[in-house]
Protein backbone atom coordinates (compact mmCIF):
# COMPACT_ATOMS: atom_id res chain seq x y z
CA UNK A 1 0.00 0.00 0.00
CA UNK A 2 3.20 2.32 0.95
CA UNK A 3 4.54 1.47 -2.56
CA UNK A 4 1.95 2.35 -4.12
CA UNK A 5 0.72 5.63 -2.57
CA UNK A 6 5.05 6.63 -3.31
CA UNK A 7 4.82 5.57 -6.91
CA UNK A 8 1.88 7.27 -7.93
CA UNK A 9 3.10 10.46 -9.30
CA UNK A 10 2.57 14.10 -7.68
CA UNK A 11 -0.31 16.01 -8.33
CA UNK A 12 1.58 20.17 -8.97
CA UNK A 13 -0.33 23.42 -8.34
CA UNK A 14 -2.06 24.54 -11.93
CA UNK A 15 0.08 27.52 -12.97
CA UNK A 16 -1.24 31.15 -14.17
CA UNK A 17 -0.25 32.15 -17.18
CA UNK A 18 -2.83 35.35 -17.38
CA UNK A 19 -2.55 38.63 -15.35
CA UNK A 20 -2.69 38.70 -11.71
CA UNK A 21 -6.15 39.82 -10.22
CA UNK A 22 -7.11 41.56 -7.67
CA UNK A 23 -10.00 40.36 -5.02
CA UNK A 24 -12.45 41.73 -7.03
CA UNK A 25 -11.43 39.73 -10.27
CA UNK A 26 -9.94 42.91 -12.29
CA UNK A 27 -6.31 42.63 -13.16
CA UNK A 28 -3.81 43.87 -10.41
CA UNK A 29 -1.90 46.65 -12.42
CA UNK A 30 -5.85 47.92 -13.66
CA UNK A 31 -6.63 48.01 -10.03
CA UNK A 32 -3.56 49.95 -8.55
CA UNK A 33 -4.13 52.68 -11.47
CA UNK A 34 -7.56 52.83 -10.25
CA UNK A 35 -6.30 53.62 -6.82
CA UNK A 36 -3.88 55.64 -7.50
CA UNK A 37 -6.03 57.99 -9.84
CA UNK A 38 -8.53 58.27 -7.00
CA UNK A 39 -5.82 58.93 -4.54
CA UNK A 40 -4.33 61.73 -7.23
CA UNK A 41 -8.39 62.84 -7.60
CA UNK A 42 -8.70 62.94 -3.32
CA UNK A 43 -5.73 65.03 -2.93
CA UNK A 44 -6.56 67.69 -5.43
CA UNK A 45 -10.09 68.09 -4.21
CA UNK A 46 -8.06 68.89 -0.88
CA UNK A 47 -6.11 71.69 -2.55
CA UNK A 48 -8.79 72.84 -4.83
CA UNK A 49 -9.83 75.97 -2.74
CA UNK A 50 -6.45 77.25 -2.14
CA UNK A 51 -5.46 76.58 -5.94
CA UNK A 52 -9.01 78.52 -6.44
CA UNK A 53 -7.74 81.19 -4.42
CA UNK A 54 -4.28 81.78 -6.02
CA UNK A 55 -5.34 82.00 -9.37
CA UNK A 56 -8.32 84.68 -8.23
CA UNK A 57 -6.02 86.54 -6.31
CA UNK A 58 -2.73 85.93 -7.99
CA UNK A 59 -2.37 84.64 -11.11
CA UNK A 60 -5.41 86.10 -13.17
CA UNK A 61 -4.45 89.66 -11.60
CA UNK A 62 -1.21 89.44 -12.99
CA UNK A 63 -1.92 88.37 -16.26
CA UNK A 64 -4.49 90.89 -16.40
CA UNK A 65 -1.90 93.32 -15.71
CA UNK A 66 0.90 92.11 -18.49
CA UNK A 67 -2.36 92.25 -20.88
CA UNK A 68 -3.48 95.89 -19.84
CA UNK A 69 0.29 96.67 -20.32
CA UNK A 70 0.09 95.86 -24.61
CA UNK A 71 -3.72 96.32 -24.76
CA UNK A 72 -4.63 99.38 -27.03
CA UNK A 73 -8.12 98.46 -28.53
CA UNK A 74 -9.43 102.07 -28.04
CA UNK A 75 -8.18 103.97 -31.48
CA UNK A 76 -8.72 100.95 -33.90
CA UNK A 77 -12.52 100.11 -32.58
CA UNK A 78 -13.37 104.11 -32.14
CA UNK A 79 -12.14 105.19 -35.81
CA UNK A 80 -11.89 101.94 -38.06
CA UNK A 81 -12.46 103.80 -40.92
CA UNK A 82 -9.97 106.51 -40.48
CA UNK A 83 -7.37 103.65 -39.28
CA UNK A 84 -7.61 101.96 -42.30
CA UNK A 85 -7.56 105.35 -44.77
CA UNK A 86 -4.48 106.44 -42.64
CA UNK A 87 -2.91 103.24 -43.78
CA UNK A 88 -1.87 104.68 -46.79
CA UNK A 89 -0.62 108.05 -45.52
CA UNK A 90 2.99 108.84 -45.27
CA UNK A 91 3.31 110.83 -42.36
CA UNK A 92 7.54 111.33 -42.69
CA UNK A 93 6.06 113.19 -45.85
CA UNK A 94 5.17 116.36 -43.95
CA UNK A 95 1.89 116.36 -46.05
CA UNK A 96 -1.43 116.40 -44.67
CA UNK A 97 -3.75 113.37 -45.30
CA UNK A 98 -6.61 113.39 -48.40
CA UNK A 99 -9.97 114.05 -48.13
CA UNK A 100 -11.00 110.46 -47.42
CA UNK A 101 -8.81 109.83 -44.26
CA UNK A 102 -10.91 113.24 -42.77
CA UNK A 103 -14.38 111.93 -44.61
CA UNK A 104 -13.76 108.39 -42.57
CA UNK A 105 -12.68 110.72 -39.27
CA UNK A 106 -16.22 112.58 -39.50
CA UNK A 107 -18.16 109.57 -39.98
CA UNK A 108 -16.23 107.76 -36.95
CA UNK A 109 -16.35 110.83 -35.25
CA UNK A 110 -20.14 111.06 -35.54
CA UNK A 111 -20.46 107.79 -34.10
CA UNK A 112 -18.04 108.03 -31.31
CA UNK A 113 -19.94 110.86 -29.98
CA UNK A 114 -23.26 109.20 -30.43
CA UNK A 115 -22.17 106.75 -28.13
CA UNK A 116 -19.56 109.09 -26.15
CA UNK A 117 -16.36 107.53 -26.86
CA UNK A 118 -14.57 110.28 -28.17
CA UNK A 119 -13.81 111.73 -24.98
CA UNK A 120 -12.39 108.25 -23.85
CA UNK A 121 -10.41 107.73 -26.60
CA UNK A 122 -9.19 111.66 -26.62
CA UNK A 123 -8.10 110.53 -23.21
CA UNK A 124 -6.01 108.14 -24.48
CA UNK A 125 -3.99 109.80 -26.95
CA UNK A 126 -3.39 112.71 -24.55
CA UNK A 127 -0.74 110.34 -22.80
CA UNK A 128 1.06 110.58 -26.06
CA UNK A 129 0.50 114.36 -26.98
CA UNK A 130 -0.61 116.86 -24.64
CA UNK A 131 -3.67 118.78 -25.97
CA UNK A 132 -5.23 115.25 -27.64
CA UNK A 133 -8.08 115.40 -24.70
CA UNK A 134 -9.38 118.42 -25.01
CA UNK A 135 -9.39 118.40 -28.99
CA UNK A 136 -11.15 115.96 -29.69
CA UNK A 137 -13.57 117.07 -26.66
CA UNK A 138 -14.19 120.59 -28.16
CA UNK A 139 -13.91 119.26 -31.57
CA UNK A 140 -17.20 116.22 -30.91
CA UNK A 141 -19.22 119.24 -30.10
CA UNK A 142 -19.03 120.71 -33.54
CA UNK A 143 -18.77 117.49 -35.75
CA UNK A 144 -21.95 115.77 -34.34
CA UNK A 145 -23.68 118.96 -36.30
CA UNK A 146 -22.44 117.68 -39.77
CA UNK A 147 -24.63 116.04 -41.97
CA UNK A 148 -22.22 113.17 -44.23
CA UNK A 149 -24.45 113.98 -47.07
CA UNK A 150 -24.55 117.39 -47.82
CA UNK A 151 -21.70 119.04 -46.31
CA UNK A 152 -18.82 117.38 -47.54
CA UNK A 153 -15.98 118.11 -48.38
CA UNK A 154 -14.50 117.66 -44.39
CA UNK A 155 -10.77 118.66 -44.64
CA UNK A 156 -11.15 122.49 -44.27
CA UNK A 157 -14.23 122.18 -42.13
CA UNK A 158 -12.09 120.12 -39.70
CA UNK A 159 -9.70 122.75 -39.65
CA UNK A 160 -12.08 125.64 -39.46
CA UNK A 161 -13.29 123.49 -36.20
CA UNK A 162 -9.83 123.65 -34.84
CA UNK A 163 -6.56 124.30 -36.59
CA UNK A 164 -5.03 120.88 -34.81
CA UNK A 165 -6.35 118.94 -37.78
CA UNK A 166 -3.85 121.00 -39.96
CA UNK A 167 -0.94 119.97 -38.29
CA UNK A 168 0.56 117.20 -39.25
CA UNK A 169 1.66 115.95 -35.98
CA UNK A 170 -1.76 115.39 -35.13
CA UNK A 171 -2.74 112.27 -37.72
CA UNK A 172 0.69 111.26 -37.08
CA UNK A 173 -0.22 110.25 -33.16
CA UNK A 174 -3.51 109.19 -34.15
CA UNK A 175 -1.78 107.00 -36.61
CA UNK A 176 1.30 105.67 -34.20
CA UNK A 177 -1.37 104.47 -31.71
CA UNK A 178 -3.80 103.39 -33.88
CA UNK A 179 -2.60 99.35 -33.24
CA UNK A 180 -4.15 97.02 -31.29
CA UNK A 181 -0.68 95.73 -29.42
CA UNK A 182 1.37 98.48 -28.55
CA UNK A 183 4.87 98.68 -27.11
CA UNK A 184 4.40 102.21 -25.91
CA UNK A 185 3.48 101.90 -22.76
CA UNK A 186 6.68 100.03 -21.96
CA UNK A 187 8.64 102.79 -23.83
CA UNK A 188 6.95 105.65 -21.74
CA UNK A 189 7.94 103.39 -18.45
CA UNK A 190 11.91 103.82 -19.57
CA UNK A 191 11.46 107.61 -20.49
CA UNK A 192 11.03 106.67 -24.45
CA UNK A 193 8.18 107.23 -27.02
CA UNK A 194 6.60 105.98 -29.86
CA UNK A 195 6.81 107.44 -33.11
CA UNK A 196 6.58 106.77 -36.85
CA UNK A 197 10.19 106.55 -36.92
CA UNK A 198 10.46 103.59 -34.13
CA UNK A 199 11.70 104.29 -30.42
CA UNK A 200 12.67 107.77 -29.55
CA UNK A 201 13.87 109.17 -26.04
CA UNK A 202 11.51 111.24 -24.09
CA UNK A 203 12.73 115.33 -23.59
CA UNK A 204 15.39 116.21 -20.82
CA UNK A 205 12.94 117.55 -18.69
CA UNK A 206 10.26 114.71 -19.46
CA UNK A 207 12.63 111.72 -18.26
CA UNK A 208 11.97 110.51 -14.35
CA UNK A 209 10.95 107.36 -14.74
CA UNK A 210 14.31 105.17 -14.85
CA UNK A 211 15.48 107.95 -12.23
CA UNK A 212 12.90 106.63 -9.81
CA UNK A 213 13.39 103.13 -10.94
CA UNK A 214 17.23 103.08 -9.72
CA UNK A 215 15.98 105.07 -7.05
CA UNK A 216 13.87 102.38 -5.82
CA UNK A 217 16.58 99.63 -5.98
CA UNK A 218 19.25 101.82 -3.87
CA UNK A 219 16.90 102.93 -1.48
CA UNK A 220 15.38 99.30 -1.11
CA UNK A 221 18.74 97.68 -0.62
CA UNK A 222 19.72 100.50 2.07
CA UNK A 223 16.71 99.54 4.04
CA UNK A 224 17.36 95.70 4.04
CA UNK A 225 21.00 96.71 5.02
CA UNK A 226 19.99 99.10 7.85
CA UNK A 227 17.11 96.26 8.95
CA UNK A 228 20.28 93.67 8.89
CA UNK A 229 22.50 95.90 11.30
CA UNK A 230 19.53 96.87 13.69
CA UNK A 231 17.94 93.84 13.38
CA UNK A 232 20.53 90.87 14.11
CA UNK A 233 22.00 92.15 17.50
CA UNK A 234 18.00 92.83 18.58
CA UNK A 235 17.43 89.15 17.55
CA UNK A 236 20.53 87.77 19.21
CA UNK A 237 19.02 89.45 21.96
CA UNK A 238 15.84 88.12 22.27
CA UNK A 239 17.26 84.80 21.39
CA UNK A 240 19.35 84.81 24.43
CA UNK A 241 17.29 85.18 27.24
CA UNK A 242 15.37 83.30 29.38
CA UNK A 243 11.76 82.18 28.53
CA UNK A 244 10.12 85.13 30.19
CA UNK A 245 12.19 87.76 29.56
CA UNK A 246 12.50 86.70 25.73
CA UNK A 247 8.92 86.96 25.28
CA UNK A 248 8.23 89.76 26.58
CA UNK A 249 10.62 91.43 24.16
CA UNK A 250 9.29 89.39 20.99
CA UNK A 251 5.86 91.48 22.17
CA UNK A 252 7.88 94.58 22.40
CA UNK A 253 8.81 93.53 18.42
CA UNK A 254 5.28 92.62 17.58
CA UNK A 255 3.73 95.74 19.02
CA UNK A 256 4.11 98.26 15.95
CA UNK A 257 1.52 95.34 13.85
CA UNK A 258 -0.93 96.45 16.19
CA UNK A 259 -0.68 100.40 15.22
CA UNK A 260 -1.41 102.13 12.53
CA UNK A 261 1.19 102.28 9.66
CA UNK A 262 -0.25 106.23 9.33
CA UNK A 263 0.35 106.94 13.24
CA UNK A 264 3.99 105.47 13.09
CA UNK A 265 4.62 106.97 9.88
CA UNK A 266 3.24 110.74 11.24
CA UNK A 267 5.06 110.15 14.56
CA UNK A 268 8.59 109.86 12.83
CA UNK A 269 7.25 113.57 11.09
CA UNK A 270 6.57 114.81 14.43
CA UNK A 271 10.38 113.43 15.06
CA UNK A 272 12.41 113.94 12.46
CA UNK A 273 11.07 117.66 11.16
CA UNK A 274 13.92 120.72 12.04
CA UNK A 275 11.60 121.80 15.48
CA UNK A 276 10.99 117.94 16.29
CA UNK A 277 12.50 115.89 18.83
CA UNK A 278 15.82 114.38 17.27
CA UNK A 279 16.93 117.93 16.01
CA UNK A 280 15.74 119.23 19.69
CA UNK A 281 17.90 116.73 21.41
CA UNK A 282 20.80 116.94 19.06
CA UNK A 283 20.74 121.03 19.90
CA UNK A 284 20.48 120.52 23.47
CA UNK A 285 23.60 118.26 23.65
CA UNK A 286 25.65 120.96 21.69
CA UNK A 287 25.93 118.38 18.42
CA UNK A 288 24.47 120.43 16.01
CA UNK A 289 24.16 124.67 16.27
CA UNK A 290 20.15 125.81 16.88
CA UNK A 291 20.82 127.43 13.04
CA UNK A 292 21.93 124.20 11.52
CA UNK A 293 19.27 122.02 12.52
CA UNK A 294 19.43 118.84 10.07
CA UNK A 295 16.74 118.40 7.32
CA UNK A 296 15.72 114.87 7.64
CA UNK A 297 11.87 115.19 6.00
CA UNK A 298 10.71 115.32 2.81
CA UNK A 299 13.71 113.59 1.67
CA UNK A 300 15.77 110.05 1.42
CA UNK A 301 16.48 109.91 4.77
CA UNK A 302 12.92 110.20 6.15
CA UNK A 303 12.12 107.46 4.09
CA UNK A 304 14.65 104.83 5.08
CA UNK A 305 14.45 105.65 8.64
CA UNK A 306 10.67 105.57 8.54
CA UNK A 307 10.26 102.27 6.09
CA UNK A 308 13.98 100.85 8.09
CA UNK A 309 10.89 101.15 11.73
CA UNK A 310 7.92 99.78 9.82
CA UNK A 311 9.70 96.97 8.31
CA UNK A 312 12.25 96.16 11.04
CA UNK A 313 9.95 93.87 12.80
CA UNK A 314 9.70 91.49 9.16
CA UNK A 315 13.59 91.27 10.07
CA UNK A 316 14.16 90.15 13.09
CA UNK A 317 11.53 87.39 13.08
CA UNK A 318 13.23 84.96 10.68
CA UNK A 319 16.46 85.67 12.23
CA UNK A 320 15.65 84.99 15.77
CA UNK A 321 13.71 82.32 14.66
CA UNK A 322 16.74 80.49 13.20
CA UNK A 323 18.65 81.65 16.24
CA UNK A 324 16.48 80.06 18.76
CA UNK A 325 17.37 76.69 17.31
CA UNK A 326 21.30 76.74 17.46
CA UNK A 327 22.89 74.71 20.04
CA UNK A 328 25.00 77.25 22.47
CA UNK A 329 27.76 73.73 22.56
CA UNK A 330 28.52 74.77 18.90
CA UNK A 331 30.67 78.04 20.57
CA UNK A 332 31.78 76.71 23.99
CA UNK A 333 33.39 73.50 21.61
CA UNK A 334 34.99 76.14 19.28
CA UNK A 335 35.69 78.37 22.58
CA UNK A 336 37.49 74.84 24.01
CA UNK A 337 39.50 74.74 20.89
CA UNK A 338 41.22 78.19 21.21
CA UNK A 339 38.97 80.32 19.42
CA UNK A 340 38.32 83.68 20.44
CA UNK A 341 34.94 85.26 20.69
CA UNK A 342 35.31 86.94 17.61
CA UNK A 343 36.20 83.83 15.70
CA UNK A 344 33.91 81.59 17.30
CA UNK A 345 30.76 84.21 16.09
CA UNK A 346 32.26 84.42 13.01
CA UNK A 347 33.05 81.19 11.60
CA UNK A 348 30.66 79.24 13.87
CA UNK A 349 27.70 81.09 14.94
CA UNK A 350 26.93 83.41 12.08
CA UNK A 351 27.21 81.04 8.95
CA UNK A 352 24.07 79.14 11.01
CA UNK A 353 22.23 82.46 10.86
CA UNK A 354 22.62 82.97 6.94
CA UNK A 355 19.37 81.21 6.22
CA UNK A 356 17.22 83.53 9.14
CA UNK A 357 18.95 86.60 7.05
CA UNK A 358 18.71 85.35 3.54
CA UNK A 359 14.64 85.04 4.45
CA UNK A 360 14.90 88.55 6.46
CA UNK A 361 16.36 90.09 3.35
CA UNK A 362 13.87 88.64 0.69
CA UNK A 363 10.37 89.64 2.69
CA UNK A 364 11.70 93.11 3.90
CA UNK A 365 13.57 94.00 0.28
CA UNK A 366 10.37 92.77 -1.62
CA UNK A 367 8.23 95.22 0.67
CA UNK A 368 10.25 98.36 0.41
CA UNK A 369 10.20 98.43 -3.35
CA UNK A 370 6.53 97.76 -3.31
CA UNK A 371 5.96 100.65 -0.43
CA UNK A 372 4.07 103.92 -1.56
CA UNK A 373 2.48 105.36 1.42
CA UNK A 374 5.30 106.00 3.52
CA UNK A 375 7.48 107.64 0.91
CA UNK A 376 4.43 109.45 -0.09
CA UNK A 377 4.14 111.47 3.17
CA UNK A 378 7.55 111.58 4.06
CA UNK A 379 9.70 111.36 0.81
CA UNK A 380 8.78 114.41 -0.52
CA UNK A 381 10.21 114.89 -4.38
CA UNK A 382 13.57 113.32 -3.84
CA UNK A 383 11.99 110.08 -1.73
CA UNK A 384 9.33 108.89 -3.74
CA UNK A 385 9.64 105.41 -5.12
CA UNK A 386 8.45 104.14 -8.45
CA UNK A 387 5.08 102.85 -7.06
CA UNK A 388 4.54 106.20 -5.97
CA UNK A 389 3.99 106.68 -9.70
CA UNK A 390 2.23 103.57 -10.00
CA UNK A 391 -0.26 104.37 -7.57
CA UNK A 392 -0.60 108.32 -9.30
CA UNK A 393 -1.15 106.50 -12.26
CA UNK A 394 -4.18 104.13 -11.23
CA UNK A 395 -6.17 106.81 -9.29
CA UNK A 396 -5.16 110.32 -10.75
CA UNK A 397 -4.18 110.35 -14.61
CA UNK A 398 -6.21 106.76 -15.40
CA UNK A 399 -3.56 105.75 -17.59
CA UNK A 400 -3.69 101.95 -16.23
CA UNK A 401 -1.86 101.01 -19.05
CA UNK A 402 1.53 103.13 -18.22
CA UNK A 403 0.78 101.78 -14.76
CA UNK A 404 0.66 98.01 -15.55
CA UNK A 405 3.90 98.62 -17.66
CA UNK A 406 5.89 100.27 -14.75
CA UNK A 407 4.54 97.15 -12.22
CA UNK A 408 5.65 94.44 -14.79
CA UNK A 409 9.11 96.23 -15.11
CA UNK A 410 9.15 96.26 -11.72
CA UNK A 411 8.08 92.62 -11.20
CA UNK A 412 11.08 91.84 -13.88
CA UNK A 413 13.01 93.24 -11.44
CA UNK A 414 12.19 91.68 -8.37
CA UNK A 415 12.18 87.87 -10.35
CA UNK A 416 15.97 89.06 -11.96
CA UNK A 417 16.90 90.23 -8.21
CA UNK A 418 15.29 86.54 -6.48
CA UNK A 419 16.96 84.14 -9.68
CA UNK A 420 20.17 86.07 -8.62
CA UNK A 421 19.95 85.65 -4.75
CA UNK A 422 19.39 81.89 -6.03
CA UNK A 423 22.18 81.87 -7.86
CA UNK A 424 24.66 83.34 -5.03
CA UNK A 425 23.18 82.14 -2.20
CA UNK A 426 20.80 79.33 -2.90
CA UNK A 427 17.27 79.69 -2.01
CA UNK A 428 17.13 76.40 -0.29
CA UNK A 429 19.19 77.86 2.62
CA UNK A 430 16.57 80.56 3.11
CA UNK A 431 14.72 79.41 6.26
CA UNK A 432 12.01 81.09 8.53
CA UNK A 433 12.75 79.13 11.63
């Protein structure tokens, strides 16, 4: 019976030779992709609203800006007809345009101030030429009174209206602005114009614009440098004392957040002006004679001592932050090994601090150059910054478009500035604690 139960041969396992299934019968790698796409699906319904909220807030702003920058609709969709007539006209040729380009200007005309868009688009082409506005304003009031039909021809009535439309200059701007893309608001931005001949430079007394521009960078990095040298013994500082006392200065820090940014701003006025209490003090210790009281309003140095206050407080943070997390046996070991204090700050201690001022330097340089109130009330002409202009040019003049050029230029800036910093320092050592 033994023999025969050991001779009868083995009975093997049947062997797959199809795909491997899951419990549910559906092939293994069909079922992981399954999972995995749901996983993918759960994660960015997670992130959803704050994706949501960058592109409202960020992304579509921005690209709404770079578009407003080149956008120039206005000319071609308020006087197609004379666009396309002026097509033809030479305007290097010092010669006035034919009767059709001012027959298509009266019928557009007509129509423009029908539906009022001739003060609009006068509006527009008086950021190019001064005087645009109000001709074509005075000019709509007399042209809606001509009848197409019977009182042709339209060149010398034009000119009767106003002698504007017999100067050649005139069709020429109407004719340099007439496209739908236009690089003129970026040349304006760099004190440069438009004109039939290409790029020209803006007049002597007409060019501020790349003044305030380099303006903005000095006085931005003098900030961030007088924020490094007030802030990084202040965050040593904190950093170094007990629990308690610590705190209570990190409050001390955090207390200008909870005042107003016009109080602080007016209080360094009330301190810094020739009767205030730094020139006072300065007198009363024999520094300075009661005639030579310092001017330090209205001017560069207002500015970075008042934005160096405001924005002190976005320097010390990251740096005590990264502070608070070095080990004190790092300088008593390089203390044990002969070092001096000196050397055992600088070659131990402050290479572990890079990161806290690397961080410091990126949120409080980024600010400054974006800043316009401040420098508003306490610049004065020579302490302005370029969003100064920015902000003139979105609520006073309207011209959004000269606006939206300077903030991309200055957006180029701050992305050239941050791929640099990357590039010397490495962003991945930036840290905010």
């Amino acid at each position: 019976m033994a023999d025969a139960t050991q001779s009868a041969p083995m009975q093997s396992a049947p062997v797959q030779t199809g795909p491997m299934l899951a419990a549910d019968g559906t092939p293994l790698k069909q079922s992981l992709a399954r999972s995995l796409r749901n996983q993918k699906i759960r994660a960015l319904a997670l992130i959803a609203p704050l994706l949501l909220f960058v592109l409202l807030s960020f992304v579509i702003p921005i690209g709404q800006m770079l578009f407003k920058s080149v956008e120039n609709d206005i000319v071609a969709d308020t006087l197609p007809l004379t666009v396309a007539a002026l097509q033809d006209w030479d305007a290097a040729s010092g010669e006035l345009p034919d009767e059709p380009v001012y027959e298509a200007f009266v019928t557009d005309m007509i129509e423009a101030v029908a539906a009022k868009q001739h003060t609009r688009l006068g509006t527009r082409l008086n950021y190019e030429e001064t005087g645009m506005s109000s001709l074509f304003r005075k000019s709509g009031r007399q042209i809606r009174r001509i009848d197409i039909a019977e009182d042709a021809p339209f060149k010398e009535k034009l000119i009767d209206i106003n002698e504007d439309w017999g100067d050649v200059e005139t069709w020429s701007v109407i004719k340099t602005h007439s496209v739908r893309m236009t690089n003129g608001y970026f040349l304006n931005a760099v004190d440069m114009k438009r004109t039939p001949d290409g790029a020209q430079s803006q007049p002597e007394d007409r060019q501020i614009l790349v003044k305030l521009f380099i303006r903005t960078l000095i006085m931005s990095l003098a900030i961030t440098g007088s924020c490094i040298l007030l802030g990084y013994p202040i965050a040593w500082i904190i950093a170094n004392q007990p629990a308690r006392i610590g705190n209570l200065l990190l409050i001390l820090v955090l207390l200008p957040f909870w005042t107003s940014l016009l109080v602080r701003t007016s209080a360094w006025i009330v301190m810094l002006q020739q009767q205030g209490v730094v020139n006072e003090i300065l007198v009363w210790l024999n520094v300075i004679a009661d005639d030579a009281r310092l001017v330090m309003i209205r001017n560069e140095v207002g500015t970075i001592v008042a934005m160096t206050h405001i924005l002190l407080p976005f320097m010390i943070l990251p740096m005590y932050s990264v502070m608070q997390t070095i080990n004190p046996s790092y300088l008593r070991a390089a203390k044990s090994l002969g070092a001096t204090n000196f050397t055992a700050f600088w070659r131990v201690y402050f290479p572990l601090t890079v990161p806290g001022i690397g961080a410091g330097s990126i949120l409080v340089f980024i600010l400054a150059i974006g800043y316009y109130i401040t420098p508003e009330i306490v610049g004065g002409t020579s302490g302005i910054f370029i969003s100064n202009r920015i902000a003139f040019h979105i609520s006073s003049s309207l011209n959004w478009g000269l606006a939206a050029a300077l903030a991309s230029i200055l957006l180029a800036a701050v992305l050239i500035l941050y791929w640099a910093y990357d590039k010397i320092v490495g962003i991945d050592n930036v840290k905010l604690g």
